[in-house]
Each structure stands twice: as C-alpha cells, then as structure tokens.
N, C-alpha and C. Protein backbone atom coordinates (compact mmCIF):
# COMPACT_ATOMS: atom_id res chain seq x y z
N UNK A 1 0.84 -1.18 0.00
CA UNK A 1 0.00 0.00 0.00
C UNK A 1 0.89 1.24 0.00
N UNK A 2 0.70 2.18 -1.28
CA UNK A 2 1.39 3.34 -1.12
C UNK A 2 0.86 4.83 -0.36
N UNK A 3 1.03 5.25 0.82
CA UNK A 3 0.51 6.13 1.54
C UNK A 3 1.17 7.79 1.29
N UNK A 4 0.22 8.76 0.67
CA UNK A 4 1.19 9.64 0.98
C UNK A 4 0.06 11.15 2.11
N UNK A 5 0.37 11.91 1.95
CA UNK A 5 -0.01 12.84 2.61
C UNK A 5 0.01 14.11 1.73
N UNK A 6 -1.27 14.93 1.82
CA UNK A 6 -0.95 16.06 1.19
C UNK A 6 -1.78 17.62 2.00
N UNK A 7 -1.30 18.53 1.93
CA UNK A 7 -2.00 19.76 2.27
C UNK A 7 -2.00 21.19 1.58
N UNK A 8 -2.67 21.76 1.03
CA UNK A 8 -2.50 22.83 0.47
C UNK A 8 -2.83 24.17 1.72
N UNK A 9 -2.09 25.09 2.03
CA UNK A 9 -2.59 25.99 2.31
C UNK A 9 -2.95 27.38 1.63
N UNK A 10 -4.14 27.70 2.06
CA UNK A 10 -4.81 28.89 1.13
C UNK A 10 -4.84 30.15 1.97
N UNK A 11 -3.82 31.50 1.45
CA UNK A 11 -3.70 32.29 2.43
C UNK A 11 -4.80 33.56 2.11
N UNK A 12 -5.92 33.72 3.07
CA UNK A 12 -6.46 34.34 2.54
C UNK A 12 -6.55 36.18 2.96
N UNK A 13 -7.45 37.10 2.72
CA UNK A 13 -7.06 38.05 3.10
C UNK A 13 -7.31 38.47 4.35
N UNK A 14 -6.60 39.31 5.42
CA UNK A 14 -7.11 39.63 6.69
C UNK A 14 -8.52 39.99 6.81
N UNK A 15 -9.29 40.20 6.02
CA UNK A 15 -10.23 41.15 5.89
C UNK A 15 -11.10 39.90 5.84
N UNK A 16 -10.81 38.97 5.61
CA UNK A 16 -12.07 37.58 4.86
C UNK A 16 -12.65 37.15 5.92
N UNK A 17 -14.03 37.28 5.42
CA UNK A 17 -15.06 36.40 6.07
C UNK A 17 -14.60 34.79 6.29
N UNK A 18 -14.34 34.34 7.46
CA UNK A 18 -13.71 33.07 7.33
C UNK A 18 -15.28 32.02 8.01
N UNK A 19 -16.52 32.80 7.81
CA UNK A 19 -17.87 32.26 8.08
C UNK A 19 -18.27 31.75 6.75
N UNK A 20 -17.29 32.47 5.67
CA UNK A 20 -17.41 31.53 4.00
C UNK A 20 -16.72 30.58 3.92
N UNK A 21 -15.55 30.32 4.55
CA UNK A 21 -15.32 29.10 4.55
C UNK A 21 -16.06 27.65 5.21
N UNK A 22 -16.39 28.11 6.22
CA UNK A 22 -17.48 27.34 7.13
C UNK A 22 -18.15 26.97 6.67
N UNK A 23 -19.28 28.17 5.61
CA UNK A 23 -20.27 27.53 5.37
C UNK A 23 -20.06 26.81 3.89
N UNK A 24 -19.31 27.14 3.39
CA UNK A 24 -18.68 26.11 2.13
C UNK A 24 -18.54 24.49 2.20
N UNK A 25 -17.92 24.40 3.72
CA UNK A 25 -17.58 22.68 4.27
C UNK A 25 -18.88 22.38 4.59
N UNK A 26 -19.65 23.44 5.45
CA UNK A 26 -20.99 22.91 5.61
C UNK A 26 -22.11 22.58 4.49
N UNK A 27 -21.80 22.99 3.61
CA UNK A 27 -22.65 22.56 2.21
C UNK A 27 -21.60 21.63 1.26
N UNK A 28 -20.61 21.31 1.99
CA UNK A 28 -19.69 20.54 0.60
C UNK A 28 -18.75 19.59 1.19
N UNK A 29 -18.32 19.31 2.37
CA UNK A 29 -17.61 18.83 3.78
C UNK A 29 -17.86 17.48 3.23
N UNK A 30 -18.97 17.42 2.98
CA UNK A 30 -19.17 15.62 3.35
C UNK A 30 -19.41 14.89 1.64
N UNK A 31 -18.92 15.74 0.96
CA UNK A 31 -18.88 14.96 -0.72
C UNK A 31 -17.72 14.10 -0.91
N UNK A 32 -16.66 14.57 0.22
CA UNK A 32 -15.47 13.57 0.17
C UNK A 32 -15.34 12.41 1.25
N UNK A 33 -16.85 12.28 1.87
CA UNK A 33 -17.09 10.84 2.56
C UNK A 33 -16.79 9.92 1.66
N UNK A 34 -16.46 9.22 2.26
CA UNK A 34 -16.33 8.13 1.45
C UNK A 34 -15.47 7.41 -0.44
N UNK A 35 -14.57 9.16 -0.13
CA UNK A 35 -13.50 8.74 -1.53
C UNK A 35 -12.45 7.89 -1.45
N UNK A 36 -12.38 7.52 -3.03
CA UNK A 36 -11.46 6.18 -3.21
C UNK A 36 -10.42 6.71 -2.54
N UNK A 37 -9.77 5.69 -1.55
CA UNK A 37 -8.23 5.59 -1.16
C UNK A 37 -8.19 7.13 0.06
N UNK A 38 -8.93 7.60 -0.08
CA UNK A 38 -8.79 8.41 1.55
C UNK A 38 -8.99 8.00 2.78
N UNK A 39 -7.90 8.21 3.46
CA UNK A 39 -8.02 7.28 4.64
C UNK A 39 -8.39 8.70 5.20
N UNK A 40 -8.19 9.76 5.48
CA UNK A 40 -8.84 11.21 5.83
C UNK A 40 -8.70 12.11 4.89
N UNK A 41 -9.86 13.39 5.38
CA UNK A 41 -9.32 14.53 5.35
C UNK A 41 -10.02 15.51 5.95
N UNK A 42 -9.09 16.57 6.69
CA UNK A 42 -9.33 17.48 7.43
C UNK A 42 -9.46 18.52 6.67
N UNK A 43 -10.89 19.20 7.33
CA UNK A 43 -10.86 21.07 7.10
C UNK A 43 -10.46 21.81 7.73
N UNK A 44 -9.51 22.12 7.41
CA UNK A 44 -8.87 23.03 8.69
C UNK A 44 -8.78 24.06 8.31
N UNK A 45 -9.08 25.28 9.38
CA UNK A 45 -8.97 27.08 8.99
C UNK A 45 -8.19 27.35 10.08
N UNK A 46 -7.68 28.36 10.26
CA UNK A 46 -7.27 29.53 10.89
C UNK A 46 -7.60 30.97 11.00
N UNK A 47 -8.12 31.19 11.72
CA UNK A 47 -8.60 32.47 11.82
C UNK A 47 -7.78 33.74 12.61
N UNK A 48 -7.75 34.90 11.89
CA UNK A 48 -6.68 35.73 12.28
C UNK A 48 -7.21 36.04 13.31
N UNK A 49 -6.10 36.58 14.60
CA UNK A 49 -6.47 36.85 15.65
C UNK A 49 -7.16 35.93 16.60
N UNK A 50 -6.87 34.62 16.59
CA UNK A 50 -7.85 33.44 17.68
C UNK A 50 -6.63 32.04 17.60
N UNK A 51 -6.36 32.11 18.84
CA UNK A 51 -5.17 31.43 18.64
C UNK A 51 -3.97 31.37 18.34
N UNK A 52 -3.74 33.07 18.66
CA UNK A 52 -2.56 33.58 17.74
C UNK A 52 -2.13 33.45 16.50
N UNK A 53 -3.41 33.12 15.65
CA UNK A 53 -2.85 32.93 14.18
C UNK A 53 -2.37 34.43 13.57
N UNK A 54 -1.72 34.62 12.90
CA UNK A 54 -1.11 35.74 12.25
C UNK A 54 -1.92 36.04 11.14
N UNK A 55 -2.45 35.05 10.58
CA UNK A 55 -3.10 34.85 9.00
C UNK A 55 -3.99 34.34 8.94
N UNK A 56 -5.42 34.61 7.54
CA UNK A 56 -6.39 33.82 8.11
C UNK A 56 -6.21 32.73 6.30
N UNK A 57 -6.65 31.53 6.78
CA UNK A 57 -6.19 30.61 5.72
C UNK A 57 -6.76 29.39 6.12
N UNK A 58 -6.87 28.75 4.72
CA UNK A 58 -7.60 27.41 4.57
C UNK A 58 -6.63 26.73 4.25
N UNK A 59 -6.80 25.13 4.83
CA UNK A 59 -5.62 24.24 4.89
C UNK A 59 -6.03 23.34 4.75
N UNK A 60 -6.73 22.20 3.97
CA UNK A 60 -7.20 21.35 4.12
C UNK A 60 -6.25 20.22 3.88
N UNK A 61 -5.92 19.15 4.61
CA UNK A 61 -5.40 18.11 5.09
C UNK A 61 -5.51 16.59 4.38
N UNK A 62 -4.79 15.90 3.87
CA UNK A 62 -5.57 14.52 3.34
C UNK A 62 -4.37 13.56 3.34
N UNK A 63 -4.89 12.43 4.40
CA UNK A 63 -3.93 11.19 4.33
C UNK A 63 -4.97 9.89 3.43
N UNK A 64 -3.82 9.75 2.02
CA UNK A 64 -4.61 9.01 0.65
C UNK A 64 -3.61 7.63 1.14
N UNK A 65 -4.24 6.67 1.18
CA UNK A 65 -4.17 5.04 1.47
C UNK A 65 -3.58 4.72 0.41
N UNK A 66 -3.72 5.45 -1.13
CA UNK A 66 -3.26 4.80 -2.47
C UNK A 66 -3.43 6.23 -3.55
N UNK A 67 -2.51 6.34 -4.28
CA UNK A 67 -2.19 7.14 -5.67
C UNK A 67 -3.99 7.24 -6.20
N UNK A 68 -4.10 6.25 -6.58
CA UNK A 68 -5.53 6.20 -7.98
C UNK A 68 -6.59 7.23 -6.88
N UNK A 69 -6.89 7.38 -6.01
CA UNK A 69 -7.37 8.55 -5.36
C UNK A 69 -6.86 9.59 -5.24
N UNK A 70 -5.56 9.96 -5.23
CA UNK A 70 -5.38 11.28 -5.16
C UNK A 70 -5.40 12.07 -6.37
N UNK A 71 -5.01 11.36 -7.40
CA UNK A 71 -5.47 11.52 -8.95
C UNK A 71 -6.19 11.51 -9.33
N UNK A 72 -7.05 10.41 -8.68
CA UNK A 72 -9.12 11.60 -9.55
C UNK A 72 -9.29 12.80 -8.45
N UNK A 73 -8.80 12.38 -7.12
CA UNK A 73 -8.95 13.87 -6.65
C UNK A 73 -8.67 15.28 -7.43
N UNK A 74 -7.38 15.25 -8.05
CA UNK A 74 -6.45 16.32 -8.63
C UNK A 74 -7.15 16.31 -9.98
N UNK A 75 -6.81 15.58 -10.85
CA UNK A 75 -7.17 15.18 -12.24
C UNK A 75 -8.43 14.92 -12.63
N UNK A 76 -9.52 14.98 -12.23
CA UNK A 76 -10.85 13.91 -12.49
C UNK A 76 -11.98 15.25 -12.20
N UNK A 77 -11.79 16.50 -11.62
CA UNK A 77 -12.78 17.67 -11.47
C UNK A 77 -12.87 18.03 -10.07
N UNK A 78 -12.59 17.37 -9.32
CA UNK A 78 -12.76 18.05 -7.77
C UNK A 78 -12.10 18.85 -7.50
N UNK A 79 -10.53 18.64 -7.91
CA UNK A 79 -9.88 20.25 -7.17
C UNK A 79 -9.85 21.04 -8.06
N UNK A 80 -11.11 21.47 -9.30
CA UNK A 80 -11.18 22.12 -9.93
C UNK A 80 -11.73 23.34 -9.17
N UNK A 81 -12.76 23.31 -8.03
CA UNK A 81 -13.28 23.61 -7.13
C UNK A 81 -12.37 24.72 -6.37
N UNK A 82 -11.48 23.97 -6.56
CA UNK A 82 -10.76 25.03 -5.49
C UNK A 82 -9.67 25.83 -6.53
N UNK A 83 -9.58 25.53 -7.49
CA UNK A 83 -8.66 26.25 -8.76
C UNK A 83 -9.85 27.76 -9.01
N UNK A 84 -11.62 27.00 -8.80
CA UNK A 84 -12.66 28.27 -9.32
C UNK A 84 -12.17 29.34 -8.29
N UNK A 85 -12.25 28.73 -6.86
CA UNK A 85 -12.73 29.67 -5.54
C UNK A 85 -10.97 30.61 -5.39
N UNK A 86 -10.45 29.65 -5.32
CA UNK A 86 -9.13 30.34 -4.91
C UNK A 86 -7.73 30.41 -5.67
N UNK A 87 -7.92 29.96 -7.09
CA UNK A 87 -6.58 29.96 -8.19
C UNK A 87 -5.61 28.84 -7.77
N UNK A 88 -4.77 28.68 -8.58
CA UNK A 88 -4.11 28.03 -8.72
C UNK A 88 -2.89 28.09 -6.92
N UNK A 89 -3.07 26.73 -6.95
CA UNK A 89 -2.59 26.62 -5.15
C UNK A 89 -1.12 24.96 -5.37
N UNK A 90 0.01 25.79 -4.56
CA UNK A 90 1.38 24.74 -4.65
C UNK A 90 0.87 23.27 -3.66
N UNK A 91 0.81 22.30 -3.78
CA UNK A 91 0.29 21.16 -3.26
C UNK A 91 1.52 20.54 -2.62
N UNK A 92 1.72 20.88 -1.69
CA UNK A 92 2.98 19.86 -0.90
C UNK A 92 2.90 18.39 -0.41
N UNK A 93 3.23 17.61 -0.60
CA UNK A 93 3.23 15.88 -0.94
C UNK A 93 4.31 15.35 0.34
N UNK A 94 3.69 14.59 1.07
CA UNK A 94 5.11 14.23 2.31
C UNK A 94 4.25 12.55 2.30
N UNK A 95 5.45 12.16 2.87
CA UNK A 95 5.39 10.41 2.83
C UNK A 95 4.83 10.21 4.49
N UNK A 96 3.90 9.31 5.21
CA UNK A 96 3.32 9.46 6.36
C UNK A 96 4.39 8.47 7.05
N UNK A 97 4.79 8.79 7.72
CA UNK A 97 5.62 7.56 8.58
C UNK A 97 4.67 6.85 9.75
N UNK A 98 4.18 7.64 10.64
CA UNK A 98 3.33 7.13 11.48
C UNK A 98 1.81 7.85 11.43
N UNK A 99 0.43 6.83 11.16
CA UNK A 99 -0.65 7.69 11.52
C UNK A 99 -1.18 6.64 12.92
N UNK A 100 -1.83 7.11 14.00
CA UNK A 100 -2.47 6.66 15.21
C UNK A 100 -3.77 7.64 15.40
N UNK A 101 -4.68 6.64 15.67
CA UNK A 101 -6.10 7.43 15.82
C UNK A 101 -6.80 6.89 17.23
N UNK A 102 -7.65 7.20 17.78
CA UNK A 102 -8.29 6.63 18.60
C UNK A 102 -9.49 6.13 17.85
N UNK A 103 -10.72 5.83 18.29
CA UNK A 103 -11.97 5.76 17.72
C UNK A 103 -12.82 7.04 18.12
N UNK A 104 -12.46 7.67 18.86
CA UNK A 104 -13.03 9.03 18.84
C UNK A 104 -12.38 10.29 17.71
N UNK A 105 -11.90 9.56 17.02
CA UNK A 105 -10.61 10.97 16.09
C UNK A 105 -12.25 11.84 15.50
N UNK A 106 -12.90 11.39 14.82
CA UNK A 106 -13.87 12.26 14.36
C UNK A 106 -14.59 12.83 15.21
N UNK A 107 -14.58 13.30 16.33
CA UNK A 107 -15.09 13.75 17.17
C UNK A 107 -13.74 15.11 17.58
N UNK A 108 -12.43 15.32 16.91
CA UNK A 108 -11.57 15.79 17.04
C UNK A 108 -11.78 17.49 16.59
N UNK A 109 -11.80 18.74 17.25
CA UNK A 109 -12.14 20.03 16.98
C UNK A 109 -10.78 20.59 16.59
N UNK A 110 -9.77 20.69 17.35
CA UNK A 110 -8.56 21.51 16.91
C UNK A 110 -7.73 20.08 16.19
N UNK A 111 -6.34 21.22 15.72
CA UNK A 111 -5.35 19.86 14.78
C UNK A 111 -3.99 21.24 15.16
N UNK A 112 -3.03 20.53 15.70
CA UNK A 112 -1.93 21.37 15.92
C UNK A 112 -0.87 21.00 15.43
N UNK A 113 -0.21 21.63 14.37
CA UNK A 113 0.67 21.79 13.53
C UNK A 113 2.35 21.80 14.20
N UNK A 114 2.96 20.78 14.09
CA UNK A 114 4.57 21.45 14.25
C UNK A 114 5.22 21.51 13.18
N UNK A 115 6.20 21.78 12.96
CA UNK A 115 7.30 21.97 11.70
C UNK A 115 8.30 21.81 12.36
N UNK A 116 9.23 20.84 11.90
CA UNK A 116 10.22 20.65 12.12
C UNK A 116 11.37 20.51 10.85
N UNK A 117 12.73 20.60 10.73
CA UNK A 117 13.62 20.08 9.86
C UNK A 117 14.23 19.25 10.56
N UNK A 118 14.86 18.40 9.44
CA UNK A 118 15.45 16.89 9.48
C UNK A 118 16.92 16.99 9.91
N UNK A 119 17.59 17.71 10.79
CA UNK A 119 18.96 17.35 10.87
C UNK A 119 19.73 16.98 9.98
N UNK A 120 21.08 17.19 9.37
CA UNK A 120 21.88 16.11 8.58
C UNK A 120 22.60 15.34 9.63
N UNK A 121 22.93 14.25 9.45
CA UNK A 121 22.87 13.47 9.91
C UNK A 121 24.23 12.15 9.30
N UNK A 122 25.58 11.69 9.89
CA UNK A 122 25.93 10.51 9.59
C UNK A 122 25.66 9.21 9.29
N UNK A 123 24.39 9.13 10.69
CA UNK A 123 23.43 7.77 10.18
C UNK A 123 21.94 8.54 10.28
N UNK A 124 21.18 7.65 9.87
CA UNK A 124 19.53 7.93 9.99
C UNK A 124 18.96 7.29 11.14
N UNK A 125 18.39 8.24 11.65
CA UNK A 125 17.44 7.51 12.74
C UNK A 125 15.85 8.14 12.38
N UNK A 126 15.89 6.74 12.65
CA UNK A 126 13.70 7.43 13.01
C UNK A 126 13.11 8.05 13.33
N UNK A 127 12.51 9.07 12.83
CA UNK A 127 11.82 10.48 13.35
C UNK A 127 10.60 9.73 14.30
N UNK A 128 10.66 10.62 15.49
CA UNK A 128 9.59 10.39 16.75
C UNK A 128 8.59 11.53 16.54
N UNK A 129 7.47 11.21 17.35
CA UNK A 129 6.95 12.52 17.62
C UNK A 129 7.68 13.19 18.55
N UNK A 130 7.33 14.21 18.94
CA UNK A 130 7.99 15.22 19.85
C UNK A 130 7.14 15.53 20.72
N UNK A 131 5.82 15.60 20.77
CA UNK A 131 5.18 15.88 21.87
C UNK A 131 4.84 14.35 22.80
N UNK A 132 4.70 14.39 23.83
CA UNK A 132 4.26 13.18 24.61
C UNK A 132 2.85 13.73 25.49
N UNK A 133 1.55 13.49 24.67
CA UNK A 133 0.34 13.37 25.18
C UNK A 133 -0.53 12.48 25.13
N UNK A 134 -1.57 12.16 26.33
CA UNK A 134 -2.39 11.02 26.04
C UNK A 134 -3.63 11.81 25.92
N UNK A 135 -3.84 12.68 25.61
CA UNK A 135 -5.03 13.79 25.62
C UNK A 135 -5.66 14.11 23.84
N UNK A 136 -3.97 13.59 22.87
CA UNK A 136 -4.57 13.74 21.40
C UNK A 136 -5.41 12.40 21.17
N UNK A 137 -6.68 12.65 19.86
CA UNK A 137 -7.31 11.60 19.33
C UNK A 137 -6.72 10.83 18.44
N UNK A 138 -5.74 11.58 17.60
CA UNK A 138 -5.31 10.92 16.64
C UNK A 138 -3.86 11.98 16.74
N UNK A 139 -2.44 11.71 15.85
CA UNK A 139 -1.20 12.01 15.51
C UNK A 139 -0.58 11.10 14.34
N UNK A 140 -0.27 12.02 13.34
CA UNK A 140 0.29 11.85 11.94
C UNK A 140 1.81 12.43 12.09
N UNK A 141 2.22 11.61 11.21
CA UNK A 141 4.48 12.21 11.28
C UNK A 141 4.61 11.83 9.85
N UNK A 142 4.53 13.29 9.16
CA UNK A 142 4.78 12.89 7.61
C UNK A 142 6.11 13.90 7.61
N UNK A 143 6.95 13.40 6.71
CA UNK A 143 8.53 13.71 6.48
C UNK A 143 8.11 13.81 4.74
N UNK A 144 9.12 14.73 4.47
CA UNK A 144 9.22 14.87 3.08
C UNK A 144 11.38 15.24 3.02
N UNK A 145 11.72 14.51 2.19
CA UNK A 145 13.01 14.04 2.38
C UNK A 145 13.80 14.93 1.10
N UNK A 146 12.46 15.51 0.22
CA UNK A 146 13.19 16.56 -0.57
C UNK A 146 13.40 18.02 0.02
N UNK A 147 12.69 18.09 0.98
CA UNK A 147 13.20 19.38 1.68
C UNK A 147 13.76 19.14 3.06
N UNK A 148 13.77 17.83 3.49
CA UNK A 148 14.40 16.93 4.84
C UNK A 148 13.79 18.20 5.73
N UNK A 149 12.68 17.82 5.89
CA UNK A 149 11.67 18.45 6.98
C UNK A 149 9.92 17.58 7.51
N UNK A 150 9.86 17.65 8.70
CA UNK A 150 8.78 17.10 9.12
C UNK A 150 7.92 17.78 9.66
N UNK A 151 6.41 17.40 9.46
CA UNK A 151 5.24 17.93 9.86
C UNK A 151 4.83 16.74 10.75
N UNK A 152 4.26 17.01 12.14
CA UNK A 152 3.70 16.71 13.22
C UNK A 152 2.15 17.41 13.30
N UNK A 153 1.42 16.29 13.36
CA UNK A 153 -0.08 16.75 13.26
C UNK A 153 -0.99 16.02 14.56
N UNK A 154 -1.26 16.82 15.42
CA UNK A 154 -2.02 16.34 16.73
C UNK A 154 -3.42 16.66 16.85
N UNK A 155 -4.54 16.01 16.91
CA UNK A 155 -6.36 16.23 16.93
C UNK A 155 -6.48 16.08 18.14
N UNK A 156 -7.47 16.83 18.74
CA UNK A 156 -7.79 17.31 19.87
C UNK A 156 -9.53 17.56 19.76
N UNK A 157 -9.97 17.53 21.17
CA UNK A 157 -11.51 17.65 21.26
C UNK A 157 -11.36 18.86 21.47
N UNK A 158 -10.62 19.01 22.84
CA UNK A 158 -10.10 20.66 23.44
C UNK A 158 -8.72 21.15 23.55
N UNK A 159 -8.41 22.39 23.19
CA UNK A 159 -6.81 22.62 23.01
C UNK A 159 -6.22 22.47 24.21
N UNK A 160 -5.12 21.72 24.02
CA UNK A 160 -4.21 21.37 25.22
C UNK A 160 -3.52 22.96 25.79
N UNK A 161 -2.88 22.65 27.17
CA UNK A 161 -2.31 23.79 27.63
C UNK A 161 -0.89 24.15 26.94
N UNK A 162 -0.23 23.26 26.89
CA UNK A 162 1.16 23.61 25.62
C UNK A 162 0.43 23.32 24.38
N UNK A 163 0.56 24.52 24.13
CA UNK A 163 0.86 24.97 22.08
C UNK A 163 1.33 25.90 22.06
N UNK A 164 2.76 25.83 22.70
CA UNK A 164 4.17 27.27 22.18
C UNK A 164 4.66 25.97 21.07
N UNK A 165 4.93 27.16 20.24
CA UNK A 165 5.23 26.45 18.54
C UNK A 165 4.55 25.97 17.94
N UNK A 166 3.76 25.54 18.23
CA UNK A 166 2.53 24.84 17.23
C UNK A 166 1.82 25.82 16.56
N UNK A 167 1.46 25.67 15.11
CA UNK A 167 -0.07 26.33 14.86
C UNK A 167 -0.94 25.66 15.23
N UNK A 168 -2.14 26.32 15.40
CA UNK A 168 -3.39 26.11 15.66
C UNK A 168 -4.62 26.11 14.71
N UNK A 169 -4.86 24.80 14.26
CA UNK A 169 -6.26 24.95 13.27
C UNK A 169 -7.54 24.20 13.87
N UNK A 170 -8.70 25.18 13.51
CA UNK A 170 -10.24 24.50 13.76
C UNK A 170 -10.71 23.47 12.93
N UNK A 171 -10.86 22.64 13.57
CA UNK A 171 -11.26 21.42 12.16
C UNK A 171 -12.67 21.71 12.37
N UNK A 172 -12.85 22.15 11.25
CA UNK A 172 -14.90 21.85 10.82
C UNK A 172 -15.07 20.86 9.76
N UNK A 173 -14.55 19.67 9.73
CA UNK A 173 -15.37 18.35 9.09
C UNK A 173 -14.11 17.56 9.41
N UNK A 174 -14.65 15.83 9.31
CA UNK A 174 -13.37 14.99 8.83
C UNK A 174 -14.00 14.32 8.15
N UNK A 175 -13.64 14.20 6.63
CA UNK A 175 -14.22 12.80 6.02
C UNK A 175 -13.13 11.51 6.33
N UNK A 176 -13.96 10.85 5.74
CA UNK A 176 -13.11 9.14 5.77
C UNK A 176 -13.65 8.70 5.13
C-alpha cells in the first residue's frame, strides 16, 4: 500500500469572512465521505487573531491510502473547485511515517501543527513525535526528504495547555 499525505494551504485576506469558509464545508464537507483511497481529510482554517494565528487561511489536510485517489482527486474535477474559488494553489506531498487514531478521532475540533527540519545526519534515525500526550485523538508524522523536513499533526476535542510552537487549526469536518 502506497501512503502519501498532502496539504494545500490557502492564504487568505485579513479582511475575509472566514464564516465563507465554514459555510462552504458545511454545504460541501461531506462529498469527500467516502472517496477512493482516503483514509482522511481534514478542514482546517485559521482564523486571524484566535489562537494567535497571524493569518487567516484554509488548509485542508488529506492522508490518501493509495495514488488512484489522489489523482481523480487532482485530475478527475474536484480540485477544480478550489482552482474556481481560490486559483491556482502549490500542493505539498510528504510520505506518512506514522498515523495513530483513537476511535473518537472524528469527534476531534482543533489539529496542531509542528514543523520541524530533518537534521543532517551521519546515520539515519527514526523520526519520533515530539510531543508526549495522552489527551490527542489521533497524531500523523509525515517527512518529506526533498526538503528533509517534518510535519507533526495532533487532533484534539479541546486545546491542550502547551501549544508554544505549534499552529493552531479549527477542524470543521473529517471525512473518511
């Protein structure tokens, strides 16, 4: 099974109604129930000023189980959708090393972002997570080895008390 991970972020203007994004997932959120080879995907926003976000922006999230889904995703008319609403957007691609969920993950409100880079390194060792909580629903560790940098992704019902360094996004849908 080939797994990869992908996220686009959409930076939008300070000024934006980010109640259009909302209600966009809320009329359109759940068309990607149930697509080929998605094992998720998150809606995630940020809203300026709530959470210390700096920027307000759409990020939507997707861990694909197999290629032939992410390609009718891309290729087949759906992310034409987002080529109408918001132009042409850079799609960053990372390989998932570890995903862990509970059975409550869809029940998950925030998703907290780390960024990390990959050290160089003599030998390779196995990227860990970095946070140690039993409070997330689910945690993803996707590495991308052309820019030797890792993304750490933690779901939450309620935001934990540490998030220095993390971003902070609202998830309003998860398909599967």
């Amino acid at each position: 099974m080939t797994m990869l991970a992908m996220q686009y972020k959409i930076q939008l203007p300070d000024d934006f109604d980010m109640n259009l994004i909302r209600q966009r997932v809320r009329e359109n959120g759940t068309k990607t129930d149930g697509f080929q080879d998605l094992t998720f995907k998150a809606y995630l926003i940020s809203t300026k000023g709530q959470h210390d976000a700096q920027t307000n922006q759409y990020a939507p999230l997707y861990l694909w189980s197999g290629v032939d889904g992410m390609n009718q995703f891309i290729w087949q008319g759906f992310y034409d959708n987002i080529l109408k609403s918001f132009g042409w957007q850079h799609i960053p691609i990372g390989v998932p090393l570890s995903f862990q969920r509970s059975e409550d993950f869809l029940s998950a409100r925030f998703c907290l972002e780390l960024k990390r880079a990959i050290p160089e390194a003599a030998t390779m060792q196995e990227l860990t997570f970095s946070c140690d909580t039993d409070q997330d629903l689910a945690r993803l560790l996707i590495y991308n080895p052309d820019k030797w940098e890792c993304s750490e992704y933690y779901f939450f019902q309620n935001l934990p008390e540490q998030t220095k360094g993390m971003k902070i996004f609202e998830i309003l849908h998860i398909s599967v």
